[in-house]
PDB file of N, CA and C in Angstrom:
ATOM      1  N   UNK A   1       2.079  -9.060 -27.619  1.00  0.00           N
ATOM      2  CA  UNK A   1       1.885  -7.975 -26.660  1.00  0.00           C
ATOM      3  C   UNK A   1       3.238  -7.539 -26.113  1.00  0.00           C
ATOM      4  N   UNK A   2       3.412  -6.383 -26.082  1.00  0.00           N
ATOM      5  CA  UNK A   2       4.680  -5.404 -25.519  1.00  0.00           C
ATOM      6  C   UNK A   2       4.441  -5.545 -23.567  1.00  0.00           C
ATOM      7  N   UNK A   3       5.212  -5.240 -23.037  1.00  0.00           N
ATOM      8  CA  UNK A   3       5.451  -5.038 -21.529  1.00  0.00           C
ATOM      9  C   UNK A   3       5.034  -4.242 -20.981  1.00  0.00           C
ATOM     10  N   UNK A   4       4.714  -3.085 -21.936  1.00  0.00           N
ATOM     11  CA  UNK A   4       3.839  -2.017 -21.676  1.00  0.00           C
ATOM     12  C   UNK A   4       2.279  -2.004 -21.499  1.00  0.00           C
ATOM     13  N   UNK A   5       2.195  -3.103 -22.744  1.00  0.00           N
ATOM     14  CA  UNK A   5       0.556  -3.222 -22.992  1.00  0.00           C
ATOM     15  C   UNK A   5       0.280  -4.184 -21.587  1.00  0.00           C
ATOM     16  N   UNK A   6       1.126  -5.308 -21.419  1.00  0.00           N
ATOM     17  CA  UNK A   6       1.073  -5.622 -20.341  1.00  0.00           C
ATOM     18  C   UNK A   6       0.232  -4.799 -19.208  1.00  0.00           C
ATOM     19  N   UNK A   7       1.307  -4.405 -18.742  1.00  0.00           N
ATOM     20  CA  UNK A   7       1.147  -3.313 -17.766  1.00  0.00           C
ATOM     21  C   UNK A   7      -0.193  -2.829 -17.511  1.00  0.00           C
ATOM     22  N   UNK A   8      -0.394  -1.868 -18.902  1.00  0.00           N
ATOM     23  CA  UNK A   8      -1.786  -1.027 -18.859  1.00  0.00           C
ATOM     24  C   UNK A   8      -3.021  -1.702 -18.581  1.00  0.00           C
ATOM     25  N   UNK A   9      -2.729  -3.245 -19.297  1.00  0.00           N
ATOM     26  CA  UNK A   9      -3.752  -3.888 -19.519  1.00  0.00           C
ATOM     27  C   UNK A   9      -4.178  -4.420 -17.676  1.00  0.00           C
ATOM     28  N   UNK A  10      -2.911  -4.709 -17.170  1.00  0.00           N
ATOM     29  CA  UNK A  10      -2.922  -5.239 -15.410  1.00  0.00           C
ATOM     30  C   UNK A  10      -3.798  -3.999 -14.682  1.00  0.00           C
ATOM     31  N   UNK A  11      -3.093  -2.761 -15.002  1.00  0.00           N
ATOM     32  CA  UNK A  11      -3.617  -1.493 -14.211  1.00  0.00           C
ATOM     33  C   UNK A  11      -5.251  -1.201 -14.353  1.00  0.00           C
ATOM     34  N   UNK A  12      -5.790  -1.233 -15.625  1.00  0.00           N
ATOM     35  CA  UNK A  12      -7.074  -1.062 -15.206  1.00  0.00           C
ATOM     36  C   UNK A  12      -7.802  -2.318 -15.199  1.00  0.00           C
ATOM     37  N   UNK A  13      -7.718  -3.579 -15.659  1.00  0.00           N
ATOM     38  CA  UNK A  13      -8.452  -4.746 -15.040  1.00  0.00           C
ATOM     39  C   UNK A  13      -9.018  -4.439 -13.338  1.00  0.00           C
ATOM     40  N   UNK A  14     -10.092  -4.950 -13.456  1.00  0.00           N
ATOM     41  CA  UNK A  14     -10.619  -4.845 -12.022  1.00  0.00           C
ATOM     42  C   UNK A  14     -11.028  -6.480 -11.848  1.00  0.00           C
ATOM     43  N   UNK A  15     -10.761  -6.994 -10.754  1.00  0.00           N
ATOM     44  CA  UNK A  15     -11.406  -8.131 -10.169  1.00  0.00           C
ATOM     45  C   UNK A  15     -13.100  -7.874 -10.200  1.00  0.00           C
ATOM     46  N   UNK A  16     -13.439  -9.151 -10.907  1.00  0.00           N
ATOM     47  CA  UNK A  16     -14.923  -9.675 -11.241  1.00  0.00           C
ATOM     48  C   UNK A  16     -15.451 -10.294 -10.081  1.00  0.00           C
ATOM     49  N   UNK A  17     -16.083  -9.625  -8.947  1.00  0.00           N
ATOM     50  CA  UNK A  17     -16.843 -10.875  -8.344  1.00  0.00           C
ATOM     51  C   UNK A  17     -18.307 -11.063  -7.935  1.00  0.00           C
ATOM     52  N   UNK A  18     -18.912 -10.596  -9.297  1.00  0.00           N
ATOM     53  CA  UNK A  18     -20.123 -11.239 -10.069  1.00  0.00           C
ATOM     54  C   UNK A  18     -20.410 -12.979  -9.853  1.00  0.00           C
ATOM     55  N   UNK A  19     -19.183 -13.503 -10.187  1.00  0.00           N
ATOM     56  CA  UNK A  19     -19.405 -15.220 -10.111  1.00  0.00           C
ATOM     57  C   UNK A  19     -19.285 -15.789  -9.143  1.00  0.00           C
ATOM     58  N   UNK A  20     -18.426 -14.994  -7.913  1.00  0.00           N
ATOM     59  CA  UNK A  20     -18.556 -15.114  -6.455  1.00  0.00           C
ATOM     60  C   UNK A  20     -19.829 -14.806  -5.289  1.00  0.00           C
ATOM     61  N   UNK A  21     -20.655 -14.619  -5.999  1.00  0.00           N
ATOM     62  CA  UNK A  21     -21.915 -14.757  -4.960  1.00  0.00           C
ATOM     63  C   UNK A  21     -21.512 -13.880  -3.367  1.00  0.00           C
ATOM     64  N   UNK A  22     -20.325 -13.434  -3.461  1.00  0.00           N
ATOM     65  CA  UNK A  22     -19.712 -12.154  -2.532  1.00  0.00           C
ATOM     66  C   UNK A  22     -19.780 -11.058  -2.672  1.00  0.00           C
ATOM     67  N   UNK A  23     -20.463 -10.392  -1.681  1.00  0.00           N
ATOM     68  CA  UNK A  23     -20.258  -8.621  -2.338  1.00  0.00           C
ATOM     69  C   UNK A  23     -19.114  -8.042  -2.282  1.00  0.00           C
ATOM     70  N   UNK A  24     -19.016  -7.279  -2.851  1.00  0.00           N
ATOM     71  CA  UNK A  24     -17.346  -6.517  -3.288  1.00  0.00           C
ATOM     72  C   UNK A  24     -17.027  -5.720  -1.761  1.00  0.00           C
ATOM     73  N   UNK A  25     -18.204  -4.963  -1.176  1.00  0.00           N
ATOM     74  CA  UNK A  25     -18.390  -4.405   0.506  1.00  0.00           C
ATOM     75  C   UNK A  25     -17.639  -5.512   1.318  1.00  0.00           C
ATOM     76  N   UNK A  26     -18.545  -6.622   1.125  1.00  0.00           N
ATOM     77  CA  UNK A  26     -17.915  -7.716   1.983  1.00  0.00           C
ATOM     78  C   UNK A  26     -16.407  -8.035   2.269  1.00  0.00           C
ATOM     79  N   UNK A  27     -16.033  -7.913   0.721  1.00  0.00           N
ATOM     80  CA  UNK A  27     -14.449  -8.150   0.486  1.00  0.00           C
ATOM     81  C   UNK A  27     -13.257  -7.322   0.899  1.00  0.00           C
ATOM     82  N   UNK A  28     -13.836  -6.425   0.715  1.00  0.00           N
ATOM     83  CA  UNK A  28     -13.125  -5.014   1.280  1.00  0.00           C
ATOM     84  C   UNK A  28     -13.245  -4.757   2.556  1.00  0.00           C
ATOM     85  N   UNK A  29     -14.235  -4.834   3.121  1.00  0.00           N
ATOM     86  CA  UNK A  29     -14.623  -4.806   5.413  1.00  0.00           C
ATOM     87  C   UNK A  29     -13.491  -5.452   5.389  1.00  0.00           C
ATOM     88  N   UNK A  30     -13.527  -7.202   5.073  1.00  0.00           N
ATOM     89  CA  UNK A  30     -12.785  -7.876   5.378  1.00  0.00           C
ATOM     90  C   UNK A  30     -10.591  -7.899   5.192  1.00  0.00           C
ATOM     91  N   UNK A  31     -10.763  -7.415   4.000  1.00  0.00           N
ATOM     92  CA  UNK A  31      -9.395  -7.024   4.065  1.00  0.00           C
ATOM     93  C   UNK A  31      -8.847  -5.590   4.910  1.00  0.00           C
ATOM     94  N   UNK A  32      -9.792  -4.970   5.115  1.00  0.00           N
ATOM     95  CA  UNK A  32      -9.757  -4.112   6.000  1.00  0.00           C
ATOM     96  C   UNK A  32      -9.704  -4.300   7.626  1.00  0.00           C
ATOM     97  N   UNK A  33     -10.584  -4.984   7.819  1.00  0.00           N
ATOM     98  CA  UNK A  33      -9.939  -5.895   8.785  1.00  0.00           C
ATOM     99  C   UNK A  33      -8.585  -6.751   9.327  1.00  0.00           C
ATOM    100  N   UNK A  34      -8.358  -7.467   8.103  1.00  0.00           N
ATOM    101  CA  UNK A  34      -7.335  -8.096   8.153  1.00  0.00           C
ATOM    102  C   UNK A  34      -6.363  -6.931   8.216  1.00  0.00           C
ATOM    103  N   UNK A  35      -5.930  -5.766   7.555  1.00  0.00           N
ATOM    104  CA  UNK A  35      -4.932  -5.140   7.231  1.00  0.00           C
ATOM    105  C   UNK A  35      -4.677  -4.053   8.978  1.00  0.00           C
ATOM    106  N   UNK A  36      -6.241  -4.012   9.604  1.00  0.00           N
ATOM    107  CA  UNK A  36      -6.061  -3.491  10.483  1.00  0.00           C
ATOM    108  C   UNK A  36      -5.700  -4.214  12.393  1.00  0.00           C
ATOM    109  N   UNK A  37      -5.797  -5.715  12.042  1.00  0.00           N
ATOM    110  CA  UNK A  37      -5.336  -6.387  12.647  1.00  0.00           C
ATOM    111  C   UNK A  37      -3.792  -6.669  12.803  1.00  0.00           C
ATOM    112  N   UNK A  38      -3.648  -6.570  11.381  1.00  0.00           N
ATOM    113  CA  UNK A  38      -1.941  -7.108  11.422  1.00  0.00           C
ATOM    114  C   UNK A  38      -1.454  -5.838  11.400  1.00  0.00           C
ATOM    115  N   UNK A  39      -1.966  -4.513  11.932  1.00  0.00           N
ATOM    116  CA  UNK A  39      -1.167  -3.039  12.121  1.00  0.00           C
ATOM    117  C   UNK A  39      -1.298  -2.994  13.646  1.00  0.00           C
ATOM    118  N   UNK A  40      -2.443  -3.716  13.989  1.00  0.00           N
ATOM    119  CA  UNK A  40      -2.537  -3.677  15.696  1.00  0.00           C
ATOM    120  C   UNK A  40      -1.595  -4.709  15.980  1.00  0.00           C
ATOM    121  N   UNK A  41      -1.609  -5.947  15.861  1.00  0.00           N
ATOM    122  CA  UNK A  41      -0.399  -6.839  15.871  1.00  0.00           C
ATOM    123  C   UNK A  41       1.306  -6.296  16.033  1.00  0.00           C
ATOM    124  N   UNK A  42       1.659  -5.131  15.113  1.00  0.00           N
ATOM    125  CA  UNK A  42       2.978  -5.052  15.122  1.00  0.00           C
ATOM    126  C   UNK A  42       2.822  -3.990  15.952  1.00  0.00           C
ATOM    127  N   UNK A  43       1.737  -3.027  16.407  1.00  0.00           N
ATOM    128  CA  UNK A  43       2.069  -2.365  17.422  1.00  0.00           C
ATOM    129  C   UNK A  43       2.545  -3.172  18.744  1.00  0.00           C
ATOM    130  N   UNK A  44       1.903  -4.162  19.124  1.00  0.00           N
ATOM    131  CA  UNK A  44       1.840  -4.855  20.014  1.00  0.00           C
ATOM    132  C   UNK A  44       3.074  -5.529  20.159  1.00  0.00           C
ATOM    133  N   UNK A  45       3.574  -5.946  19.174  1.00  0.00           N
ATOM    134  CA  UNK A  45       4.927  -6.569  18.876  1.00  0.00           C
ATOM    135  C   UNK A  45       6.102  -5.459  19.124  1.00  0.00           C
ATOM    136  N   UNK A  46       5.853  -4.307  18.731  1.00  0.00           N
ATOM    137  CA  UNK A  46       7.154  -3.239  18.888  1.00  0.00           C
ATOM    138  C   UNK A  46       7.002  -2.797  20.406  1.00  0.00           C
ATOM    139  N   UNK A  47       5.916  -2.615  20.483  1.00  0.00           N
ATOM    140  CA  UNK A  47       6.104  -2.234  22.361  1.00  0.00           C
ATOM    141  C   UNK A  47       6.538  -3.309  23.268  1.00  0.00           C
ATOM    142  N   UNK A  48       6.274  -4.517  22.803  1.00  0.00           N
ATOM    143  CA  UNK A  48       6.827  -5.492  23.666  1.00  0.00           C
ATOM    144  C   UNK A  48       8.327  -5.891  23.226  1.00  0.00           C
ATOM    145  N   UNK A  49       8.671  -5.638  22.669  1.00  0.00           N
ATOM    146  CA  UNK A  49      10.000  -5.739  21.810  1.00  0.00           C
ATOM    147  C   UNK A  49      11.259  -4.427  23.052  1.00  0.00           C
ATOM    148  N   UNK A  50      10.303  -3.427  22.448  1.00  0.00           N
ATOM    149  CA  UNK A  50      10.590  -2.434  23.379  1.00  0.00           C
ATOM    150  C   UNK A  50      10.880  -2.555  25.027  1.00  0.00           C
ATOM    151  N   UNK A  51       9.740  -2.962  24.858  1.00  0.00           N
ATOM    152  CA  UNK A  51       9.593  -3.051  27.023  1.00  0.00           C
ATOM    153  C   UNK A  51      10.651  -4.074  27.581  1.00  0.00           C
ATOM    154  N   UNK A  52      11.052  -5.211  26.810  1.00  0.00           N
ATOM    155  CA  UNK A  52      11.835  -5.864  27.059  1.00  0.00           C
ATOM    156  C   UNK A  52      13.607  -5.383  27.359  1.00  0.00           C
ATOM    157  N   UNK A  53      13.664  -4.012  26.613  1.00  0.00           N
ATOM    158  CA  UNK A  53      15.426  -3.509  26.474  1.00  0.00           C
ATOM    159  C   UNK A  53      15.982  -3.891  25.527  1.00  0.00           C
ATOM    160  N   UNK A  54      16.344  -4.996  25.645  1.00  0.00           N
ATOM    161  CA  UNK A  54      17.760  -5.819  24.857  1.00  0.00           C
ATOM    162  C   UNK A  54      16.798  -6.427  23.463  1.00  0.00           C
ATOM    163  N   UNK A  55      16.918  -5.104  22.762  1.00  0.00           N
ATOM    164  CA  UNK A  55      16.089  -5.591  21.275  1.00  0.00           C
ATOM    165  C   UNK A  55      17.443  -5.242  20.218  1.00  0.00           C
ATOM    166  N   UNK A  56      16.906  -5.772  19.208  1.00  0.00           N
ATOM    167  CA  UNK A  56      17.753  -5.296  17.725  1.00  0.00           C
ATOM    168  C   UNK A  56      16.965  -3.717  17.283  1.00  0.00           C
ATOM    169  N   UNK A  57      17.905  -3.076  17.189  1.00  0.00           N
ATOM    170  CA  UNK A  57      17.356  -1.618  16.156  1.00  0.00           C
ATOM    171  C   UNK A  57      16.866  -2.129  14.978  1.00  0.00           C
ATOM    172  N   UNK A  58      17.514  -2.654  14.418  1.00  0.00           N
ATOM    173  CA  UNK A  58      16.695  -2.941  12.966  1.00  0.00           C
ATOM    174  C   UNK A  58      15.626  -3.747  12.387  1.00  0.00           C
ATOM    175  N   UNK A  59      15.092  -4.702  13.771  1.00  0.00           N
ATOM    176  CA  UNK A  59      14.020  -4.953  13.553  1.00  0.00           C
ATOM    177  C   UNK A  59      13.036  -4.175  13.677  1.00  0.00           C
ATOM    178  N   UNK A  60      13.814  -3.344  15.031  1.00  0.00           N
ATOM    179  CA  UNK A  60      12.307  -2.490  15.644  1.00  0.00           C
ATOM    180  C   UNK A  60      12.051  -1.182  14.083  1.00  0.00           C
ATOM    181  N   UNK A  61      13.225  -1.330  13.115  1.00  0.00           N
ATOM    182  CA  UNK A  61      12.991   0.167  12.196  1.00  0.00           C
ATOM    183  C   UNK A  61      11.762  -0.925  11.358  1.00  0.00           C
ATOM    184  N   UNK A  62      12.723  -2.123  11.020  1.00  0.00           N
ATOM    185  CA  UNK A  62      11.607  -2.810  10.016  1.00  0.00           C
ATOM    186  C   UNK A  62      10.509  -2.650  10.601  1.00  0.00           C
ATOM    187  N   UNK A  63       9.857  -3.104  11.637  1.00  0.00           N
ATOM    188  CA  UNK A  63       8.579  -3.612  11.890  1.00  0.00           C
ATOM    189  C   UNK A  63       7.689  -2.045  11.556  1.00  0.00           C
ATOM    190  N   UNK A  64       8.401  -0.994  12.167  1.00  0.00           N
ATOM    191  CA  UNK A  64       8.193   0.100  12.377  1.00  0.00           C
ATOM    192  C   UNK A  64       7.343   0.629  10.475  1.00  0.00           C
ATOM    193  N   UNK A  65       8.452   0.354  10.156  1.00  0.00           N
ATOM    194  CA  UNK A  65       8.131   0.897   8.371  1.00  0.00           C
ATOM    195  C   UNK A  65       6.675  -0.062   7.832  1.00  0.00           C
ATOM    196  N   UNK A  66       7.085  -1.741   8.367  1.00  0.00           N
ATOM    197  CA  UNK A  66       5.789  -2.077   8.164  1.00  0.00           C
ATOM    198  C   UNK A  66       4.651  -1.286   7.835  1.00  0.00           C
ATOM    199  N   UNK A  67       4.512  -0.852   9.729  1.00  0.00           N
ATOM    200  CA  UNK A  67       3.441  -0.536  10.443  1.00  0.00           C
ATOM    201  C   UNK A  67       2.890   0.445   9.263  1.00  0.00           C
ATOM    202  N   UNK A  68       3.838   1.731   9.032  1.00  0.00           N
ATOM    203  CA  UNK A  68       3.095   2.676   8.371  1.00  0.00           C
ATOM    204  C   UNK A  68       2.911   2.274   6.500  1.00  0.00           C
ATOM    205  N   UNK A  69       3.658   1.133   6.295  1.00  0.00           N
ATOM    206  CA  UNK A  69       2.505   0.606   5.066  1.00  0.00           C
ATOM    207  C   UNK A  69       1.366   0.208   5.166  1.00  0.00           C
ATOM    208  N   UNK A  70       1.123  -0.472   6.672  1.00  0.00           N
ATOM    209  CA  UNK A  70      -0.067  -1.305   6.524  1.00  0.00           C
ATOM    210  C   UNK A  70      -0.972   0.178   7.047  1.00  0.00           C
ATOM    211  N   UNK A  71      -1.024   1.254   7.501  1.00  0.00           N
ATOM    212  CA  UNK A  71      -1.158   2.429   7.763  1.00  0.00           C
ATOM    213  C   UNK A  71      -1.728   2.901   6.445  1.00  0.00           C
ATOM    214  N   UNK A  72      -0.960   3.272   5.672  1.00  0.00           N
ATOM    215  CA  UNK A  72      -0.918   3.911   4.203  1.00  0.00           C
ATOM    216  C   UNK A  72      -2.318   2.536   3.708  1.00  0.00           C
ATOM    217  N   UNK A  73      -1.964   1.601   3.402  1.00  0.00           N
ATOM    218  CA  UNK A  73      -2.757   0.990   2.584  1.00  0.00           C
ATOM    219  C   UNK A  73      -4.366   0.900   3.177  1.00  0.00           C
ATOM    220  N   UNK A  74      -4.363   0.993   5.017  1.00  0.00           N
ATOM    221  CA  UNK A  74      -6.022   1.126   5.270  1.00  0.00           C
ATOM    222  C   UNK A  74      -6.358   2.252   5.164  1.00  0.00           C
ATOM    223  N   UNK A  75      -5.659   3.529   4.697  1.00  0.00           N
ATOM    224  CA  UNK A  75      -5.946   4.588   4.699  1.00  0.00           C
ATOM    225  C   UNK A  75      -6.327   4.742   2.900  1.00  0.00           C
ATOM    226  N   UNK A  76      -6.013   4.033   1.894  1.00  0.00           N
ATOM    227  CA  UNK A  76      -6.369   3.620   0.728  1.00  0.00           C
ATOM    228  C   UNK A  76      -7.733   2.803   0.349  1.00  0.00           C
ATOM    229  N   UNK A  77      -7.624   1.650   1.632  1.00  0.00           N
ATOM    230  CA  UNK A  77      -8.692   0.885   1.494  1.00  0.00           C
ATOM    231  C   UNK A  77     -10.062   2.019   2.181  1.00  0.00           C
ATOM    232  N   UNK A  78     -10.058   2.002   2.902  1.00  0.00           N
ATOM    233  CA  UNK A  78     -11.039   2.671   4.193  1.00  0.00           C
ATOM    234  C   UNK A  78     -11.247   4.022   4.054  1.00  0.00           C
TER     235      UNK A  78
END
């Protein structure tokens, strides 16, 4: 197999969870959850970061960029 076939072959595989006795709904609420917890989390973290003054800029950009991945991706999931 080439790196390519690789690839193609990764991209449309879908996770099976037929043998998991879990519904696929279930799995998804839940990472949705999770993804929307840890976006409320770094809000919470940058304003207090903030409110404090004496922060680093470049954490507050990192956390910041986080935020709008974990943004982007519940807006994918949800």
């Amino acid at each position: 197999m080439t790196v390519s076939t690789l690839r193609k072959s990764e991209q449309t595989e879908r996770p099976d969870y037929a043998g998991l006795n879990i519904p696929a709904a279930v799995t998804v609420s839940r990472r949705l959850a999770h993804l929307i917890a840890e976006h409320d989390d770094l809000d919470l973290a940058i304003g207090a970061l903030l409110a404090n003054g004496n922060c680093d800029d470049l954490l507050i950009s990192r956390l910041k960029k986080r935020k709008l991945q974990l943004k982007d991706e519940i807006a994918a999931v949800g």
